[in-house]
N, C-alpha and C. Protein backbone atom coordinates (compact mmCIF):
# COMPACT_ATOMS: atom_id res chain seq x y z
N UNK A 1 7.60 46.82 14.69
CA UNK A 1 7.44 46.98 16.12
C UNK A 1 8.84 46.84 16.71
N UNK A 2 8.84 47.71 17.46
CA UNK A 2 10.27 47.71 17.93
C UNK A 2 10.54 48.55 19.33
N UNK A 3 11.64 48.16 20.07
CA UNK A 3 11.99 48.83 21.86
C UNK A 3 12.53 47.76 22.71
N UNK A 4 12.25 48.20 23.50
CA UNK A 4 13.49 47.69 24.69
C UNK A 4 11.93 46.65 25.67
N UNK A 5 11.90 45.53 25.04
CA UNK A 5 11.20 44.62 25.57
C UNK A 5 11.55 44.05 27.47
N UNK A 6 12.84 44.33 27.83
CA UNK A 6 13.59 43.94 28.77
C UNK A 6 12.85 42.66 28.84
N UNK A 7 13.12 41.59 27.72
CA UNK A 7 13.68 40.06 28.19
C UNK A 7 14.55 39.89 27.49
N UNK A 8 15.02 39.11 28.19
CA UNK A 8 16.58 38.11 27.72
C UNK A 8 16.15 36.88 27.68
N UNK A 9 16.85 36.21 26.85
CA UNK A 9 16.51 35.05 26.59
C UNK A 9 17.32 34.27 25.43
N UNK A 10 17.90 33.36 25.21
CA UNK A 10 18.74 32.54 24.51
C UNK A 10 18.21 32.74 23.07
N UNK A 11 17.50 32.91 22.19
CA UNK A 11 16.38 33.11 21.21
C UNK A 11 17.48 33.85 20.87
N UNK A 12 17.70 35.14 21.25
CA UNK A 12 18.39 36.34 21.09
C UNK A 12 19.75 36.80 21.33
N UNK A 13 19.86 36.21 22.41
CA UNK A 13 21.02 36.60 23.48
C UNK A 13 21.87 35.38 23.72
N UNK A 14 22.61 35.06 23.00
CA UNK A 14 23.09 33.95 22.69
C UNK A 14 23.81 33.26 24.15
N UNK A 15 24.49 34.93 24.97
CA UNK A 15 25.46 34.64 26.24
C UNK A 15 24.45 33.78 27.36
N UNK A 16 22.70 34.57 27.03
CA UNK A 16 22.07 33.77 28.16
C UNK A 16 21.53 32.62 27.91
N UNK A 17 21.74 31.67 29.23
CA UNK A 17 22.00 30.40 29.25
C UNK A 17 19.35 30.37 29.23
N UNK A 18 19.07 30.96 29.09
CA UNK A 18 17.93 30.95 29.24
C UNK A 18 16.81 31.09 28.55
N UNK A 19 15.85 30.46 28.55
CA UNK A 19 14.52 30.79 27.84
C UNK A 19 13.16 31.24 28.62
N UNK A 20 12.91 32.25 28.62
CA UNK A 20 12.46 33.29 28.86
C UNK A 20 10.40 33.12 28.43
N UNK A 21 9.86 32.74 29.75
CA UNK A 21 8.49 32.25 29.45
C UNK A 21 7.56 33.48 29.00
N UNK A 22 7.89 35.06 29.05
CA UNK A 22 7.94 35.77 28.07
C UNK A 22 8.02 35.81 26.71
N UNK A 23 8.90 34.98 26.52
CA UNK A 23 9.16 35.23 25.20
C UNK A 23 8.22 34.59 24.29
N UNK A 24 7.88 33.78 25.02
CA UNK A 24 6.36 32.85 23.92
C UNK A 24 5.07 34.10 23.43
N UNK A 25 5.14 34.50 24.67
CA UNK A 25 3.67 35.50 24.88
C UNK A 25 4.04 36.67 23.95
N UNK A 26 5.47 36.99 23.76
CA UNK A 26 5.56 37.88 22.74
C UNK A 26 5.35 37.52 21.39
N UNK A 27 5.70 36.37 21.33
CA UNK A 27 6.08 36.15 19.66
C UNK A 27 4.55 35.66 19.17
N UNK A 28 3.05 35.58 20.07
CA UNK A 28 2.22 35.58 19.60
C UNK A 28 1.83 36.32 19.58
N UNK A 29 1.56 37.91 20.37
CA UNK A 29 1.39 38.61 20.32
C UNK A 29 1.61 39.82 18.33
N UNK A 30 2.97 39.05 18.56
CA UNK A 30 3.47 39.88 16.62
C UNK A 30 3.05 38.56 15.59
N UNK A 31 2.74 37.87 16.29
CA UNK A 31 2.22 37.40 15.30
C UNK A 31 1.05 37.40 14.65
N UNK A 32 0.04 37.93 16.11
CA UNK A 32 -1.15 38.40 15.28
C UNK A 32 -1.20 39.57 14.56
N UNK A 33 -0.10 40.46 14.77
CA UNK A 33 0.13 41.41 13.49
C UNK A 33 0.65 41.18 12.10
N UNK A 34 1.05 39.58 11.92
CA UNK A 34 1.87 39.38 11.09
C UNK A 34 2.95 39.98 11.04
N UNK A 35 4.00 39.86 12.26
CA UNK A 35 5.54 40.55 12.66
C UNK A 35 6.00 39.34 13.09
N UNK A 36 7.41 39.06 12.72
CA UNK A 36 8.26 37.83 12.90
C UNK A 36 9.54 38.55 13.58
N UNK A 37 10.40 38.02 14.48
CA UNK A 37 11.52 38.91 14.85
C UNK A 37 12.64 38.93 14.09
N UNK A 38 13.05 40.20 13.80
CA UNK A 38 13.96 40.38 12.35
C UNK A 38 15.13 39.77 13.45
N UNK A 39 16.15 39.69 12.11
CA UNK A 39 17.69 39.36 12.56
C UNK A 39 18.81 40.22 12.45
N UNK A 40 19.82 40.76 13.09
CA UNK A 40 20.48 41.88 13.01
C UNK A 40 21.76 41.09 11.88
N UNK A 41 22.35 42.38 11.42
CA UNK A 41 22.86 41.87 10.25
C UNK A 41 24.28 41.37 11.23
N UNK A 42 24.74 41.94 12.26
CA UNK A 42 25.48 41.57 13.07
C UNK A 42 24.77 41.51 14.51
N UNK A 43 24.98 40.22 14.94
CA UNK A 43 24.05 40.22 16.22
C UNK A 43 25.24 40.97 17.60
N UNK A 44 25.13 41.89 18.01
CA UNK A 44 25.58 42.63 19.50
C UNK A 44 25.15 42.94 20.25
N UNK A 45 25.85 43.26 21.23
CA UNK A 45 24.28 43.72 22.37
C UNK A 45 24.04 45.12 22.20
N UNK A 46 22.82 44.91 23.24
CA UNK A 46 21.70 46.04 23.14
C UNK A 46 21.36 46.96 24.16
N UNK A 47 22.42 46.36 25.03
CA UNK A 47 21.90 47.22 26.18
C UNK A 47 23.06 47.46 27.00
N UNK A 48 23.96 48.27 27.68
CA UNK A 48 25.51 48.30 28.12
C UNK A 48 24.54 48.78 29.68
N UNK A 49 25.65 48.53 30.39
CA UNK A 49 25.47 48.86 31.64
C UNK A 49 26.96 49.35 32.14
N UNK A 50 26.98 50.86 33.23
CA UNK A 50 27.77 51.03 34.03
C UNK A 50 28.16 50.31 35.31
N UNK A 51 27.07 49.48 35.95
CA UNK A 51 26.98 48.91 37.12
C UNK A 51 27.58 47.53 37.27
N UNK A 52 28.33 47.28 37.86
CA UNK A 52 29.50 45.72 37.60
C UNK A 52 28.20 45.01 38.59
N UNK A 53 27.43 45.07 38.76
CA UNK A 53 25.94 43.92 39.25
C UNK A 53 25.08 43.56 38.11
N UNK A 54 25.41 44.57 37.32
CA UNK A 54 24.41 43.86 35.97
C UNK A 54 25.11 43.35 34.87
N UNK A 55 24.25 42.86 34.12
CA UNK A 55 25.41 42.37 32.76
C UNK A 55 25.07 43.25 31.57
N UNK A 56 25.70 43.23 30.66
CA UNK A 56 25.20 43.59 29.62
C UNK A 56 24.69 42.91 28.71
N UNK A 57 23.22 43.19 27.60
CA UNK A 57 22.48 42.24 27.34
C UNK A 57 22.05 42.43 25.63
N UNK A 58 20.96 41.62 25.33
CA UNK A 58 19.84 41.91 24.29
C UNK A 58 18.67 41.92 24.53
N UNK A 59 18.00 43.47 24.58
CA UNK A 59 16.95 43.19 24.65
C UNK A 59 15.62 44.47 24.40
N UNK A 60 16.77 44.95 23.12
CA UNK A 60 16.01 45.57 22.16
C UNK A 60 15.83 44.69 20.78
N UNK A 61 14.79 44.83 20.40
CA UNK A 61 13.94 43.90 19.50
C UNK A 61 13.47 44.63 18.39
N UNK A 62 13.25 43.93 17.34
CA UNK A 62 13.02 44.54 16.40
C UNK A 62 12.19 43.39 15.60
N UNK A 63 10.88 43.67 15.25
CA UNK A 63 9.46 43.04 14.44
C UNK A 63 9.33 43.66 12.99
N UNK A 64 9.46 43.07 12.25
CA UNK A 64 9.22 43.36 10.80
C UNK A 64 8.20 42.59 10.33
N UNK A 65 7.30 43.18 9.55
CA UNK A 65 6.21 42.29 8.92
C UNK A 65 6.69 41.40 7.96
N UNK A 66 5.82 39.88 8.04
CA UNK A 66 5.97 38.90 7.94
C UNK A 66 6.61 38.61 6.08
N UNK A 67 6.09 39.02 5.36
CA UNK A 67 5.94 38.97 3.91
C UNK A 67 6.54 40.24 3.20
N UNK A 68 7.52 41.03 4.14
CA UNK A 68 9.07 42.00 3.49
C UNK A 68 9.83 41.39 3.44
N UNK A 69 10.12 41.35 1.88
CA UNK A 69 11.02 40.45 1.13
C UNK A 69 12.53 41.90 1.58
N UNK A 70 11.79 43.33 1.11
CA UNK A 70 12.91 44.44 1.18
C UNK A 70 13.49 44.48 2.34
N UNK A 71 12.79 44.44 3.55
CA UNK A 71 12.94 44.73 4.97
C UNK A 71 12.97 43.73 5.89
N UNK A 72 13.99 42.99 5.97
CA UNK A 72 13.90 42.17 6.99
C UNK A 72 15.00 42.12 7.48
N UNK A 73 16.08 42.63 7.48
CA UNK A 73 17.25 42.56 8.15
C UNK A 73 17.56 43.89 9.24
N UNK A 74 17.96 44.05 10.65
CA UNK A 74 18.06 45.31 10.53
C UNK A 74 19.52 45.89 10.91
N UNK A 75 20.15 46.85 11.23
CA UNK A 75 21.66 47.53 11.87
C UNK A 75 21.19 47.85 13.50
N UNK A 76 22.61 46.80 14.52
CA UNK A 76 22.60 47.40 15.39
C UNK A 76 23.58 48.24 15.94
N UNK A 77 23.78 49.74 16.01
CA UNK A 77 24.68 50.71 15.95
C UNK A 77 25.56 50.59 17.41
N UNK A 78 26.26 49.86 17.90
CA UNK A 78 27.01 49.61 19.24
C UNK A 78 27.51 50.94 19.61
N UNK A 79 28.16 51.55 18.86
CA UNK A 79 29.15 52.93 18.48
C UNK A 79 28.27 54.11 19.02
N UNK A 80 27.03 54.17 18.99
CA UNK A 80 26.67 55.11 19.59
C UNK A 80 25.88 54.61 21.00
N UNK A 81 25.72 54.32 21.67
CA UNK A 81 25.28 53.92 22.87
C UNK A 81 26.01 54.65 24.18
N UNK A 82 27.29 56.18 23.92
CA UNK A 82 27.58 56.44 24.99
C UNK A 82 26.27 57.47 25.66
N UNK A 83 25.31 58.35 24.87
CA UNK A 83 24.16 59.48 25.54
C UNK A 83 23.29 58.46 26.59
N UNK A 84 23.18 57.40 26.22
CA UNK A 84 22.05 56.45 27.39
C UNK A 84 22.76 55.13 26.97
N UNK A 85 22.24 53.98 27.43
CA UNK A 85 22.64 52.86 27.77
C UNK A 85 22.39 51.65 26.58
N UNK A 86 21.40 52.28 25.82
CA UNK A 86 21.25 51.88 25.06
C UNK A 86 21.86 52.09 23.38
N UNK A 87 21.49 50.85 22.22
CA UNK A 87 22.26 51.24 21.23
C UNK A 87 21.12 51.67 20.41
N UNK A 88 21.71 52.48 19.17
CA UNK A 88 20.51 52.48 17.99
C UNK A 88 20.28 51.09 17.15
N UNK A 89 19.32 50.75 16.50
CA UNK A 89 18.56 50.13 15.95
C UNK A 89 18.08 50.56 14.52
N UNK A 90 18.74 50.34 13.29
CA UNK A 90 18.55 50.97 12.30
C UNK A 90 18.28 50.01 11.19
N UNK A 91 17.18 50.16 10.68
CA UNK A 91 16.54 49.54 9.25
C UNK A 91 16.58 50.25 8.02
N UNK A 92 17.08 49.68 6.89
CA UNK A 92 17.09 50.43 5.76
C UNK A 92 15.89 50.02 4.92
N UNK A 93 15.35 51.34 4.65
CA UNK A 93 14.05 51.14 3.82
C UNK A 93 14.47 51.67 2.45
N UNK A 94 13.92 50.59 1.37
CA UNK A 94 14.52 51.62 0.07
C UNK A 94 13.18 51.80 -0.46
N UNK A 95 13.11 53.23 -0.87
CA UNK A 95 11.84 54.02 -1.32
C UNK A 95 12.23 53.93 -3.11
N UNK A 96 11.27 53.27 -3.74
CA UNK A 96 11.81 53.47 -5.18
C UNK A 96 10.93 54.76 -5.80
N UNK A 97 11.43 54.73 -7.03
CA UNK A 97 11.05 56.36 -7.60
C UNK A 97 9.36 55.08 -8.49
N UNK A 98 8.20 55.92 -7.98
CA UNK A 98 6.94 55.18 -8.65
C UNK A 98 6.10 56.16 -9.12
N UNK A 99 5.65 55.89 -10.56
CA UNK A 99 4.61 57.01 -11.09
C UNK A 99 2.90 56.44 -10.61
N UNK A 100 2.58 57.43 -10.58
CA UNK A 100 0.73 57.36 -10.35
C UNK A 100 0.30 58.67 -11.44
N UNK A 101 -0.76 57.20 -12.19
CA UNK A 101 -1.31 58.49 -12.94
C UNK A 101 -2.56 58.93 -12.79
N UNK A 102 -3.30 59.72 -12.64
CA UNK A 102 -4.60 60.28 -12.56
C UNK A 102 -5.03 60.48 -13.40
N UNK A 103 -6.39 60.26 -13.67
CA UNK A 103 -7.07 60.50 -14.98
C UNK A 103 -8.00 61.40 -14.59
């Protein structure tokens, strides 16, 4: 599960001084999916702004199920964030080569 949740909150966003009464209601919410909030392999922000009234933040998110040993880390791409305001969000999935046999 993953997008632009728009909260901020210290959990995440290390710059804000805040905890975010949102943020409870989310993290039960993935949890009844069995989704825990992944950790970026480098934590940056997530969200840039042109407007000197706003700040720039975190608060694209990223939920990985609970019991991926493969998948739990993910890439946040800063470098591309000039087309919109936002950055990419990239998880590496490794697909192994598996036989199935049919009888």
């Amino acid at each position: 599960m993953t997008g632009d949740f728009n909260i901020r909150d210290n959990n995440w966003d290390l710059s804000y001084p805040h905890h975010s009464v949102y943020t409870d209601t989310l993290m039960k919410i993935a949890d009844t999916f069995d989704l825990r909030l992944s950790t970026p392999i480098i934590q940056v922000l997530t969200q840039y702004t042109n407007d000197p009234n706003k700040f720039n933040s975190v608060i694209d998110l990223l939920f990985l199920w609970v019991n991926s040993k493969e998948i739990d880390t993910y890439f946040i791409l800063p470098d591309l964030w000039s087309s919109s305001n936002y950055t990419l969000l990239m998880v590496d999935i490794i697909i192994s080569e598996e036989s199935i046999w049919d009888k």
